[in-house]
Protein backbone atom coordinates (compact mmCIF):
# COMPACT_ATOMS: atom_id res chain seq x y z
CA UNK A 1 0.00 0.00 0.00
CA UNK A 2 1.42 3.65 -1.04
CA UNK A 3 1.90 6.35 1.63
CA UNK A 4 -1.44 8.45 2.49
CA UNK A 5 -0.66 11.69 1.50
CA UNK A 6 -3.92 13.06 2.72
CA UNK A 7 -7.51 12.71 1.35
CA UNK A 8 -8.66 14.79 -1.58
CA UNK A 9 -11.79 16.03 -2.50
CA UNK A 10 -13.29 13.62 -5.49
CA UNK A 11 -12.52 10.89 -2.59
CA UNK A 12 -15.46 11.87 -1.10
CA UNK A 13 -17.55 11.38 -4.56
CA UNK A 14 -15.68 8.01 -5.16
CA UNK A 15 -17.59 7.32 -2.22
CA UNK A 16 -20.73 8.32 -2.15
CA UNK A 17 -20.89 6.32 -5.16
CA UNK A 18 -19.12 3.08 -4.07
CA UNK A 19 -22.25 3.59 -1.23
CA UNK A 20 -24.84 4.27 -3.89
CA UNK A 21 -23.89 1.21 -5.95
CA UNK A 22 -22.89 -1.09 -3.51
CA UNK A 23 -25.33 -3.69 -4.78
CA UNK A 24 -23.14 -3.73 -8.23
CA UNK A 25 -20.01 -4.98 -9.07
CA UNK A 26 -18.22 -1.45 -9.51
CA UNK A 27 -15.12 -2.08 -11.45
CA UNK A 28 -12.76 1.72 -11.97
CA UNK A 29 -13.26 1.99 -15.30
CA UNK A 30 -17.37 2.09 -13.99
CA UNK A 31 -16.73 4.70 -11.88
CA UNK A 32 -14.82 6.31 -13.83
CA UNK A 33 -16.92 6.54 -16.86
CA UNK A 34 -19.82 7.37 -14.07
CA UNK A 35 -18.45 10.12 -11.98
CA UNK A 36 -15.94 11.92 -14.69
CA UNK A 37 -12.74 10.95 -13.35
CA UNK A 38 -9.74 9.35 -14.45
CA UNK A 39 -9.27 5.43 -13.95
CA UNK A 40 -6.03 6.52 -12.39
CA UNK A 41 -7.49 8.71 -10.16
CA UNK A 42 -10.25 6.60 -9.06
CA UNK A 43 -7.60 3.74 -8.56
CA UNK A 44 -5.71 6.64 -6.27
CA UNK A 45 -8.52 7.65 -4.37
CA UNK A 46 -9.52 3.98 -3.27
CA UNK A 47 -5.82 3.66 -2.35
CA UNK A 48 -5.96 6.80 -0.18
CA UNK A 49 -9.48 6.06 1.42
CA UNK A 50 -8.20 2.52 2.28
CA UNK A 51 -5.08 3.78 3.72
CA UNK A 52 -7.66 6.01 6.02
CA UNK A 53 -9.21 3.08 6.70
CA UNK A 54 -12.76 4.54 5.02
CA UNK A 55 -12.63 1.38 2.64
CA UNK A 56 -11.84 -2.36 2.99
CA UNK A 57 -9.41 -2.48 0.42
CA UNK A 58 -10.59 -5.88 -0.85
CA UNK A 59 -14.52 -6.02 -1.41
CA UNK A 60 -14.64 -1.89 -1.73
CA UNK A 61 -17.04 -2.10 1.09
CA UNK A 62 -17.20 1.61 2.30
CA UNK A 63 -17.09 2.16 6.36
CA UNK A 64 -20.02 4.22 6.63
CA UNK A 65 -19.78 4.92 10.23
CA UNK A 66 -16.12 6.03 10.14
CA UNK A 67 -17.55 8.22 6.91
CA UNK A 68 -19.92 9.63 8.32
CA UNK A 69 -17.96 10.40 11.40
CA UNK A 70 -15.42 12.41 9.24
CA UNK A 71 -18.57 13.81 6.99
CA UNK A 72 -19.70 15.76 10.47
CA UNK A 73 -16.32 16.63 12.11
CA UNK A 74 -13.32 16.78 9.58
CA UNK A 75 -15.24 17.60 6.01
CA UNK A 76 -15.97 20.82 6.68
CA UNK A 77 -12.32 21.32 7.84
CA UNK A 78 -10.78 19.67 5.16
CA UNK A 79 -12.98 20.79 2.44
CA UNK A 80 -14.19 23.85 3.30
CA UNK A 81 -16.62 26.15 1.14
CA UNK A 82 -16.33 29.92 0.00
CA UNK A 83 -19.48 31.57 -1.53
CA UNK A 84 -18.77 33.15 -4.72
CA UNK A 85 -20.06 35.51 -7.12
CA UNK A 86 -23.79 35.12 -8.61
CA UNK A 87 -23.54 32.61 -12.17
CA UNK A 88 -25.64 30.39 -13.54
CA UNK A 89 -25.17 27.01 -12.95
CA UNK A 90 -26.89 23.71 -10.99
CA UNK A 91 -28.41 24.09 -7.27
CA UNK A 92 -26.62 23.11 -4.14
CA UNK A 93 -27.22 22.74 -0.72
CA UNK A 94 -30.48 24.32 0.93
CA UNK A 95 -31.72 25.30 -3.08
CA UNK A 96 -31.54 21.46 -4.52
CA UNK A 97 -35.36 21.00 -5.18
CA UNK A 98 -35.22 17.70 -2.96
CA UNK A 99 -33.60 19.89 -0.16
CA UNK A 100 -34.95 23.71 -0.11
CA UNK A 101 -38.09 22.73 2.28
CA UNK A 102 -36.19 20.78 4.61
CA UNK A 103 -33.87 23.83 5.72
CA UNK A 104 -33.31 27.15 6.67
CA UNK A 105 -31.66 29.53 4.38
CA UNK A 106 -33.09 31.57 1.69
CA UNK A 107 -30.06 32.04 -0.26
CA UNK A 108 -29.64 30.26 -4.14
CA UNK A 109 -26.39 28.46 -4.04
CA UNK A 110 -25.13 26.88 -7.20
CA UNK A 111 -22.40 24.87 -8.63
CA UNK A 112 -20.91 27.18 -11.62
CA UNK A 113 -21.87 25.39 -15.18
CA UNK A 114 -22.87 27.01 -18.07
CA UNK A 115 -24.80 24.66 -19.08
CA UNK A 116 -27.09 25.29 -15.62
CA UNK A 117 -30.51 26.78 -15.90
CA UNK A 118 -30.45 28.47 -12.41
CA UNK A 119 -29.11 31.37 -10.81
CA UNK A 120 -27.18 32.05 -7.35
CA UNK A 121 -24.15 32.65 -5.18
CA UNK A 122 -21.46 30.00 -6.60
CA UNK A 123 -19.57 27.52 -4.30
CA UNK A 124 -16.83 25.43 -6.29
CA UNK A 125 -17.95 21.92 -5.90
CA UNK A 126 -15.34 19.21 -4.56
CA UNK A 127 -14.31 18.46 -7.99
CA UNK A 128 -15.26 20.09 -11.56
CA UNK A 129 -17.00 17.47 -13.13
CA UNK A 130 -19.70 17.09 -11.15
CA UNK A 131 -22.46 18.77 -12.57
CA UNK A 132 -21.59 16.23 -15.48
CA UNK A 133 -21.97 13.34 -12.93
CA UNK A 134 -25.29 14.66 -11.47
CA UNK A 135 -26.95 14.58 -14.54
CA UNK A 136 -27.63 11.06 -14.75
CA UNK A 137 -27.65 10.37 -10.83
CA UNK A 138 -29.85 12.17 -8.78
CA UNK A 139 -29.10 10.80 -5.38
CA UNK A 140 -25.49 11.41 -5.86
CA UNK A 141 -26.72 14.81 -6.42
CA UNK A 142 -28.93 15.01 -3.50
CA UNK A 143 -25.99 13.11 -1.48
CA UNK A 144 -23.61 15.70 -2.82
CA UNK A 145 -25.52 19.05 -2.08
CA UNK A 146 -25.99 17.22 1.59
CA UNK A 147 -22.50 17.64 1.73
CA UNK A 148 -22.69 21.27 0.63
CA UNK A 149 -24.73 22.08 3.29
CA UNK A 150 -22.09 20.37 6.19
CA UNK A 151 -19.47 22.44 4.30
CA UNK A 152 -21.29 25.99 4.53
CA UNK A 153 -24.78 25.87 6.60
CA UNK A 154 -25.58 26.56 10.13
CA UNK A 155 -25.11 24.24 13.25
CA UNK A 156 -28.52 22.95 12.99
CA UNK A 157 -28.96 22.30 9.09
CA UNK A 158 -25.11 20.52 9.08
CA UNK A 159 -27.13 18.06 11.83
CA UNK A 160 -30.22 17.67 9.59
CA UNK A 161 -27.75 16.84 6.47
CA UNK A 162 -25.76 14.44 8.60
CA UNK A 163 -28.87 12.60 9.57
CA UNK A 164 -30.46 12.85 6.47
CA UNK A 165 -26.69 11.16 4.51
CA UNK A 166 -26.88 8.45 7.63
CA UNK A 167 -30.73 6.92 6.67
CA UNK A 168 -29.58 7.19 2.67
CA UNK A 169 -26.39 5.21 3.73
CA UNK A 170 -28.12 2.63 5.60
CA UNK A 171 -31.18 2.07 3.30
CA UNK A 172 -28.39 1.10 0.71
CA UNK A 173 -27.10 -2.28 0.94
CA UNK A 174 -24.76 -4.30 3.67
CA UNK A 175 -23.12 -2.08 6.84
């Protein structure tokens, strides 16, 4: 195993989605073709998230507990998030559709894409090809703007999106 050099932000994606598809035999060029990343750097970011012990190396079996664990006390840390300008682009955090009744803020937050239809403040998302990814899977989407909201929203909401991630994780597939 290669030395952890720390954990980098499409790790997090890599596994939301091992989560997501745990019932299918994911293979890296899958989620690579899937999420818009490299088959290197898919192969790099299971090596890192094993090393961190947030993967069994061997059956890709994601340690949702420890996950979530870092989700509410380290992502926001790690990975944190700036609001930007206003841009067109795809809706994060409290303004995904799935999200903006459960929570508190009134503010449009988007991932920057010109391609995007709405309007708000932009946050960068963890990596840039996201809002490709998103297209064709919405609970990575909703997953991902869960996250958004542990990066930049208030005590209370980061609670709600931390329970709201834990009952997605454990309505999908083995522990």
């Amino acid at each position: 195993m290669k030395e952890h050099k720390g954990m980098r932000p499409q790790d997090i994606v890599v596994l939301l989605k091992l989560i997501i598809d745990s019932e299918q035999d994911l293979r890296i060029k899958n989620l690579s073709s899937k999420l818009f990343i490299s088959s290197s750097e898919i192969s790099e970011s299971l090596n890192r998230s094993a090393i961190a012990k947030l993967i069994d190396p061997l059956n890709r079996t994601v340690n949702k507990e420890a996950f979530l664990l870092f989700l509410e006390h380290g992502f926001p840390y790690v990975f944190p998030a700036k609001l930007g300008s206003l841009t067109k682009g795809h809706f994060t955090a409290h303004s995904e559709s799935s999200l903006y009744l459960s929570f508190s803020s009134e503010e449009k937050l988007v991932w920057p894409d010109l391609q995007g239809k709405e309007k708000g403040s932009s946050i960068q998302p963890l990596y840039p090809n996201i809002t490709k990814a998103i297209l064709t899977d919405r609970l990575l989407y909703k997953l991902l703007a869960l996250c958004d909201i542990i990066r930049i929203g208030n005590t209370a909401d980061k609670s709600k999106a931390v329970w709201q991630i834990r009952e997605i994780f454990y309505s999908r597939g083995s522990v």
